[in-house]
PDB file of N, CA and C in Angstrom:
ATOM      1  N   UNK A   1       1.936  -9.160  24.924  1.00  0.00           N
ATOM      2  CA  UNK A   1       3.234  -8.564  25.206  1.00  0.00           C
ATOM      3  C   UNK A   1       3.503  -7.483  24.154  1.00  0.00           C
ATOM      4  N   UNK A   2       3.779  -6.351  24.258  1.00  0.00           N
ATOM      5  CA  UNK A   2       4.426  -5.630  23.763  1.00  0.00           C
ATOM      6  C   UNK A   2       5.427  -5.544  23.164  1.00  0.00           C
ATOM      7  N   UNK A   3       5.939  -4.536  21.907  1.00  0.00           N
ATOM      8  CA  UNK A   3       7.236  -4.932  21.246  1.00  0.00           C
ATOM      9  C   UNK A   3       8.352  -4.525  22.101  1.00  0.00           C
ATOM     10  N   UNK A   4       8.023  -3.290  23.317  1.00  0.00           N
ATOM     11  CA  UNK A   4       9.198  -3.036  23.591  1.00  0.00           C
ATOM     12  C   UNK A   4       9.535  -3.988  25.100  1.00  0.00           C
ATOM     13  N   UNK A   5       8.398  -5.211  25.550  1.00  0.00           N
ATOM     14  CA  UNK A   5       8.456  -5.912  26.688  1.00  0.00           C
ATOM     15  C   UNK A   5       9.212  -7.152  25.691  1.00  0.00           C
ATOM     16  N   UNK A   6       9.185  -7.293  24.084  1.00  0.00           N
ATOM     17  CA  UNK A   6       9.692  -8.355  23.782  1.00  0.00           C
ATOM     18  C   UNK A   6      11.414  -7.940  23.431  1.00  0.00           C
ATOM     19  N   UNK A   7      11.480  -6.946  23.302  1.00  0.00           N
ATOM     20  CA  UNK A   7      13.157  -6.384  23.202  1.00  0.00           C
ATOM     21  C   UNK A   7      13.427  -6.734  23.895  1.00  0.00           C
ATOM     22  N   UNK A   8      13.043  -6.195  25.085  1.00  0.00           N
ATOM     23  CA  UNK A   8      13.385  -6.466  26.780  1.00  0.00           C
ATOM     24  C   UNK A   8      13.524  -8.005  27.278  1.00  0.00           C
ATOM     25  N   UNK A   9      12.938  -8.710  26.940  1.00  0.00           N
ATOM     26  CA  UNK A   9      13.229  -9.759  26.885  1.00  0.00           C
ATOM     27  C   UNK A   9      14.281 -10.507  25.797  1.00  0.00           C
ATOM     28  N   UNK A  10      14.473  -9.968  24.820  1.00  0.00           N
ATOM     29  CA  UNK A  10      14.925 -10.317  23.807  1.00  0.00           C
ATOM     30  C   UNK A  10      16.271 -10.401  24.343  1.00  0.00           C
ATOM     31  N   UNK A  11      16.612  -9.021  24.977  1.00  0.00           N
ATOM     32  CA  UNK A  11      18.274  -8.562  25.792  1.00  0.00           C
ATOM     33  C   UNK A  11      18.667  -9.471  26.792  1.00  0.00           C
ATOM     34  N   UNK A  12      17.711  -9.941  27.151  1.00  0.00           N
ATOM     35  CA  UNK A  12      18.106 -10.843  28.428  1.00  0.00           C
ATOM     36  C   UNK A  12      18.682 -12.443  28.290  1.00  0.00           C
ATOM     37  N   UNK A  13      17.496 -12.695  27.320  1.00  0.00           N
ATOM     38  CA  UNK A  13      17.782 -14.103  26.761  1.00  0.00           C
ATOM     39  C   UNK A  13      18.974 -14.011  26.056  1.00  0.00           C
ATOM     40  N   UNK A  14      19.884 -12.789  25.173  1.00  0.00           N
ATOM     41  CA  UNK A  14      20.619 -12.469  24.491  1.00  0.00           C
ATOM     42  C   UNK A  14      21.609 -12.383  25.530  1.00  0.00           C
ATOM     43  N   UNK A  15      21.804 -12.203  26.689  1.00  0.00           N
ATOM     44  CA  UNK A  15      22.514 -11.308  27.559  1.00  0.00           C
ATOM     45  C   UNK A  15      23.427  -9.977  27.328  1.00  0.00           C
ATOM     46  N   UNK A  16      22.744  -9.101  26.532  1.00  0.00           N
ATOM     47  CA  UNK A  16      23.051  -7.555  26.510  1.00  0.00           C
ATOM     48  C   UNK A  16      22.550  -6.698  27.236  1.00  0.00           C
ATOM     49  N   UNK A  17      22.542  -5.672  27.093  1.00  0.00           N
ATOM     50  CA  UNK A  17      22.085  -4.581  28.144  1.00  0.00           C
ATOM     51  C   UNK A  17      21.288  -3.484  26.831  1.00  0.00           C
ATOM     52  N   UNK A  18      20.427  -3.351  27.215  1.00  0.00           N
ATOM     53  CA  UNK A  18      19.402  -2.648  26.653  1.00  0.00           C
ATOM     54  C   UNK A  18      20.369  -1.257  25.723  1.00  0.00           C
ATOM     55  N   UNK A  19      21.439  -0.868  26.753  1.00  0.00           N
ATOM     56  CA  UNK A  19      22.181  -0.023  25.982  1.00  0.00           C
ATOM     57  C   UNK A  19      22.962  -0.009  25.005  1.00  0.00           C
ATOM     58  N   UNK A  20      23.755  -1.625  25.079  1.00  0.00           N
ATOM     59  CA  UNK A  20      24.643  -2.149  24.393  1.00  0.00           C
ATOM     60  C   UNK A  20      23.679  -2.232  22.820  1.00  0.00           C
ATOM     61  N   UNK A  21      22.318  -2.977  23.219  1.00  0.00           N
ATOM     62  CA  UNK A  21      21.738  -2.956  21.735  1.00  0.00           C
ATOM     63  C   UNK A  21      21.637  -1.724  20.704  1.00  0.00           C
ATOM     64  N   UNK A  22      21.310  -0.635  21.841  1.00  0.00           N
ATOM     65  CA  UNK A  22      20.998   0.578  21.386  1.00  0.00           C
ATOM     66  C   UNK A  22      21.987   0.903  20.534  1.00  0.00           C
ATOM     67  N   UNK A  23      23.601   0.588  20.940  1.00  0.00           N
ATOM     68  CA  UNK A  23      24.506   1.142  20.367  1.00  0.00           C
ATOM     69  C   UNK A  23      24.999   0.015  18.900  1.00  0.00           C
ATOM     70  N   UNK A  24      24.474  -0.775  19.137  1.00  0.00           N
ATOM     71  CA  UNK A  24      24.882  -1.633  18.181  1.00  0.00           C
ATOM     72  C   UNK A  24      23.534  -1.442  16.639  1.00  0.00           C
ATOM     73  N   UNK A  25      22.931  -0.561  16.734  1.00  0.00           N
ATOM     74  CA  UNK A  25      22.020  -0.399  16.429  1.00  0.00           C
ATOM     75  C   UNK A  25      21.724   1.107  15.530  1.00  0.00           C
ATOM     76  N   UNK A  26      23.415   1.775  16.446  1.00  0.00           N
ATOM     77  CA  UNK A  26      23.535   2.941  15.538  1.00  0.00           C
ATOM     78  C   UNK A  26      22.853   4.362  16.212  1.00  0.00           C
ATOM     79  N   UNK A  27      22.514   4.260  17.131  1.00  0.00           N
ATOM     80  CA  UNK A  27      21.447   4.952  18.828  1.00  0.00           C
ATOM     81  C   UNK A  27      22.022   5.362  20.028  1.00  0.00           C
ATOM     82  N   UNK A  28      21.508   6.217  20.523  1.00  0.00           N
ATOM     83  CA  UNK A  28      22.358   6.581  21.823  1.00  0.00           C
ATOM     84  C   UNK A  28      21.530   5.730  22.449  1.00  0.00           C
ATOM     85  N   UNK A  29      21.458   5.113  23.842  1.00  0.00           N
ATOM     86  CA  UNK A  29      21.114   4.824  24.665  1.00  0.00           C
ATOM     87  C   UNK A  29      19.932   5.208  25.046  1.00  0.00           C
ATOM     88  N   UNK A  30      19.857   6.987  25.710  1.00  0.00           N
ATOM     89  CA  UNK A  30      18.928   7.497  25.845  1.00  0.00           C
ATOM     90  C   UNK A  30      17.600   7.776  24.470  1.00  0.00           C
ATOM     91  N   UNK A  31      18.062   7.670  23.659  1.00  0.00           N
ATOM     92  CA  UNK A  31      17.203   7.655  22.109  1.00  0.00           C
ATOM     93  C   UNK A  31      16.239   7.003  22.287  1.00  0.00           C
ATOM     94  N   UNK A  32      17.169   5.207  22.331  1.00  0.00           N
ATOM     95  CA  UNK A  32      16.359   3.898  22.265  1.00  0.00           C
ATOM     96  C   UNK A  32      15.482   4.041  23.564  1.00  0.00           C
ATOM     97  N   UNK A  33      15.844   3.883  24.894  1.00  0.00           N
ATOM     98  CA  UNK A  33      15.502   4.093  25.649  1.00  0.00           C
ATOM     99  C   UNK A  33      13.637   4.596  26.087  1.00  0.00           C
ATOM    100  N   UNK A  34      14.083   6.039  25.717  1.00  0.00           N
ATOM    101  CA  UNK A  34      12.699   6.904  25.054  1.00  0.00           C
ATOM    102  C   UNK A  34      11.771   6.228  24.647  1.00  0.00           C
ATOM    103  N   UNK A  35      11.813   5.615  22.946  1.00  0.00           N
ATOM    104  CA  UNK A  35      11.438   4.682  21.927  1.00  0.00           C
ATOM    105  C   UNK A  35      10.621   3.479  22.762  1.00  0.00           C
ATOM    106  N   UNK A  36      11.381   2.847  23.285  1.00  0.00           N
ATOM    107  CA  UNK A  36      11.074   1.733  24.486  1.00  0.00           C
ATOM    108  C   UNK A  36       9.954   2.405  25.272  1.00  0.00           C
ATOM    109  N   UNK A  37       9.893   2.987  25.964  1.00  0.00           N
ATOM    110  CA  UNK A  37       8.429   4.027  26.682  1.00  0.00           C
ATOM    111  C   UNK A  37       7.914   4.141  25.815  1.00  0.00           C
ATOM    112  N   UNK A  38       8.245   5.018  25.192  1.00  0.00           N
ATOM    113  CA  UNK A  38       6.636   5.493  24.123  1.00  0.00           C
ATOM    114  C   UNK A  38       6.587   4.227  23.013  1.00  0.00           C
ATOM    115  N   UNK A  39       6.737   3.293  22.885  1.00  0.00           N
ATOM    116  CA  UNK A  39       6.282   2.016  22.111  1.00  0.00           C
ATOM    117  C   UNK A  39       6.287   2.176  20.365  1.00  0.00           C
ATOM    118  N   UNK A  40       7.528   2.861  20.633  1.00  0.00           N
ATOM    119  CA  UNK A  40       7.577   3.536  18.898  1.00  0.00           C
ATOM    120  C   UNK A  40       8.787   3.424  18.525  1.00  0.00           C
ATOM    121  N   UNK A  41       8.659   1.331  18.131  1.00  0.00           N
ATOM    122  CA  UNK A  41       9.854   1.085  17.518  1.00  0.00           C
ATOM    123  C   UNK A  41       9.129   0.996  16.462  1.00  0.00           C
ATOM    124  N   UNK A  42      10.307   1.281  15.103  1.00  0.00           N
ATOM    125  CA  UNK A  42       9.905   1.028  13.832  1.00  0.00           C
ATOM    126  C   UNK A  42       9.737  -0.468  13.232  1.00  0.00           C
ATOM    127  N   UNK A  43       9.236  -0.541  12.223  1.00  0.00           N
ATOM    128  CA  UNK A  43       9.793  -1.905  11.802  1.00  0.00           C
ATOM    129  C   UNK A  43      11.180  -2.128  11.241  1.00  0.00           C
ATOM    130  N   UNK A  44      11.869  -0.781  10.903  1.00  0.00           N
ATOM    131  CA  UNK A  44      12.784  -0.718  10.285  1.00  0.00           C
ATOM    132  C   UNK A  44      13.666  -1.167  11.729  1.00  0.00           C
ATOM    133  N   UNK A  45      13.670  -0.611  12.284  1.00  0.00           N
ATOM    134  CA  UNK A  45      14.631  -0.876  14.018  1.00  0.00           C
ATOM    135  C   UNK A  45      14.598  -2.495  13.848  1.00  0.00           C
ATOM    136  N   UNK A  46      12.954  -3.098  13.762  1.00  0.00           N
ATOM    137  CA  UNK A  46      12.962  -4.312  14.373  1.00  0.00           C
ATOM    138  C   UNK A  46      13.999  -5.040  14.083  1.00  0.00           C
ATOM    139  N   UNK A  47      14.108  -4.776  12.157  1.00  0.00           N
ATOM    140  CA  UNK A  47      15.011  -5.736  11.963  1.00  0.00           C
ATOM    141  C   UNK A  47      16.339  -5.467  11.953  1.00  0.00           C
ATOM    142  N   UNK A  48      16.539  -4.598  12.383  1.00  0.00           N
ATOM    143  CA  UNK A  48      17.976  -3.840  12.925  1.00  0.00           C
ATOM    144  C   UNK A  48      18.254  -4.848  13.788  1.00  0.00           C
ATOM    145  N   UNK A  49      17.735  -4.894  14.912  1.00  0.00           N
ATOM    146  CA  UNK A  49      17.741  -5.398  16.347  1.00  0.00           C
ATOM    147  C   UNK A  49      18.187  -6.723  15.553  1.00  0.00           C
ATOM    148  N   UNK A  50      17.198  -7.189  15.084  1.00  0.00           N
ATOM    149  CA  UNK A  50      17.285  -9.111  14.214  1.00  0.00           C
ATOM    150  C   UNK A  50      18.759  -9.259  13.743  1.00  0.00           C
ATOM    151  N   UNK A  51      18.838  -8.297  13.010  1.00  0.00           N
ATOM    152  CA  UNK A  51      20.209  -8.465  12.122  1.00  0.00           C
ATOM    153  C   UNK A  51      21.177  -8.415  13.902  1.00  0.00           C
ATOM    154  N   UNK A  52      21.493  -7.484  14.411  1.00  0.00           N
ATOM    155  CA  UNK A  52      22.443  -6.961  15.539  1.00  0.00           C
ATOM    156  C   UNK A  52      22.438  -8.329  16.554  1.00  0.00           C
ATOM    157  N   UNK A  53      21.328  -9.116  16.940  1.00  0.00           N
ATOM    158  CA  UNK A  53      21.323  -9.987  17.594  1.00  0.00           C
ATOM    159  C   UNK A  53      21.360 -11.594  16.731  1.00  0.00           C
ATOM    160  N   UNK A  54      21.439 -12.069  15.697  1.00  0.00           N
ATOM    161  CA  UNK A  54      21.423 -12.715  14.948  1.00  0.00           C
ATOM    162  C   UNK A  54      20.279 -13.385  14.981  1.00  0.00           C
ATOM    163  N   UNK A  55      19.191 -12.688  15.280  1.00  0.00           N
ATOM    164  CA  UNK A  55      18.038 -12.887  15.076  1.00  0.00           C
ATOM    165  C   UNK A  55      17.312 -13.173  14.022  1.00  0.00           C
ATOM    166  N   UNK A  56      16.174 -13.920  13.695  1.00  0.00           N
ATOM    167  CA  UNK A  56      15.372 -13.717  12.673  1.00  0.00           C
ATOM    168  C   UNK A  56      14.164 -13.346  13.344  1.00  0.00           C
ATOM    169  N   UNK A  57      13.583 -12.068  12.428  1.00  0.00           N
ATOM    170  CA  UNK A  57      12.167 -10.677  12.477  1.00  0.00           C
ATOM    171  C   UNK A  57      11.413 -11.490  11.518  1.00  0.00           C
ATOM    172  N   UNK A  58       9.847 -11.566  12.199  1.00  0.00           N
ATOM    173  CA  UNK A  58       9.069 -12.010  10.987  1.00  0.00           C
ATOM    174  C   UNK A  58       7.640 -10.851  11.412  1.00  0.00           C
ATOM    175  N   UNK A  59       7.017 -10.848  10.545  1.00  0.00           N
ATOM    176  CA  UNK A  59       5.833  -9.631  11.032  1.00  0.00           C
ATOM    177  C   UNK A  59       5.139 -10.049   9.431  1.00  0.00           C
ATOM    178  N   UNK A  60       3.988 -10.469   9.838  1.00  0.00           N
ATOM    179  CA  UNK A  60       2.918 -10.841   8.793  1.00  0.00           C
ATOM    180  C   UNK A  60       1.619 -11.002   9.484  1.00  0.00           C
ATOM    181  N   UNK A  61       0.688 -11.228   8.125  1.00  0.00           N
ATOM    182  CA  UNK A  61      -0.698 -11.681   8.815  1.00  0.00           C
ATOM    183  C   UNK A  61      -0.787 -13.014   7.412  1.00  0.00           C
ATOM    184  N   UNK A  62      -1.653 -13.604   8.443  1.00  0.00           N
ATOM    185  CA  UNK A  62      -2.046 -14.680   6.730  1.00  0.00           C
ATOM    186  C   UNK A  62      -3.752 -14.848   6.790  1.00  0.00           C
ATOM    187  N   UNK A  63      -3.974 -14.850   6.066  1.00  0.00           N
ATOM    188  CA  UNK A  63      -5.544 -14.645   5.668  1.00  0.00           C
ATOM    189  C   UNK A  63      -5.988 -15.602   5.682  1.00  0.00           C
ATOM    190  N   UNK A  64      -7.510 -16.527   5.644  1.00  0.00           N
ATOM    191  CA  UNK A  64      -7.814 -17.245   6.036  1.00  0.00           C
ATOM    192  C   UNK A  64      -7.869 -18.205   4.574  1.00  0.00           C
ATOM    193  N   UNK A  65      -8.073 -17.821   3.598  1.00  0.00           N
ATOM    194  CA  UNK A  65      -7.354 -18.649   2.554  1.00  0.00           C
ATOM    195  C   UNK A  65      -5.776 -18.981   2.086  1.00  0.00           C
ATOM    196  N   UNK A  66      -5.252 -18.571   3.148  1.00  0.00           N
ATOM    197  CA  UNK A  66      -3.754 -19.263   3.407  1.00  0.00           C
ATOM    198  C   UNK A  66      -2.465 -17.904   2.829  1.00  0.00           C
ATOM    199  N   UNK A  67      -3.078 -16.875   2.512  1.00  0.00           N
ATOM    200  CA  UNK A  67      -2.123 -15.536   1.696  1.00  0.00           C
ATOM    201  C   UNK A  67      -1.577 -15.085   2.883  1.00  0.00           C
ATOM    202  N   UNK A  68      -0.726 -14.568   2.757  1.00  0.00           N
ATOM    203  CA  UNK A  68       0.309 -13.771   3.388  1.00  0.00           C
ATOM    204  C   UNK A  68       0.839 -12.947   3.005  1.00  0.00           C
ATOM    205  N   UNK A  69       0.203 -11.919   3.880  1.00  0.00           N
ATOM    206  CA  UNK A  69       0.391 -10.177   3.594  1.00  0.00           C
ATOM    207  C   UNK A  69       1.730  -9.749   4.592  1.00  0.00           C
ATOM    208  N   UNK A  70       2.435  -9.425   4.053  1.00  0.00           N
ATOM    209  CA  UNK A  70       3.996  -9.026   4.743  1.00  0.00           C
ATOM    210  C   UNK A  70       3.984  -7.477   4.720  1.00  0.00           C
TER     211      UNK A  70
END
């Protein structure tokens, strides 16, 4: 899944409207929108979105001796 098929989902389970996030987010509509197609959310957005939806954003890898690169 994609980040912008997991927004999309994210809005739904949330029950907002893709626009409403946009705006809560500091974005026009059409901005986010765009962003969403071309698959060029930031990480900085992500946790925009996290914070705006009372979400918690996690984005790591952990290595096979147990480290975790953030």
């Amino acid at each position: 899944m994609t980040t912008s098929e997991q927004i999309r989902v994210l809005c739904v389970r949330s029950g907002i409207s893709l626009s409403e996030l946009a705006r809560r987010i500091d974005q026009t509509p059409q901005n986010f929108n765009a962003k969403l197609k071309r698959n060029t959310i930031t990480q900085d957005e992500l946790i925009q979105i996290a914070k705006a939806l009372n979400a918690t954003y996690e984005q790591y890898f952990i290595l096979s001796n147990g480290d975790k690169v953030e």
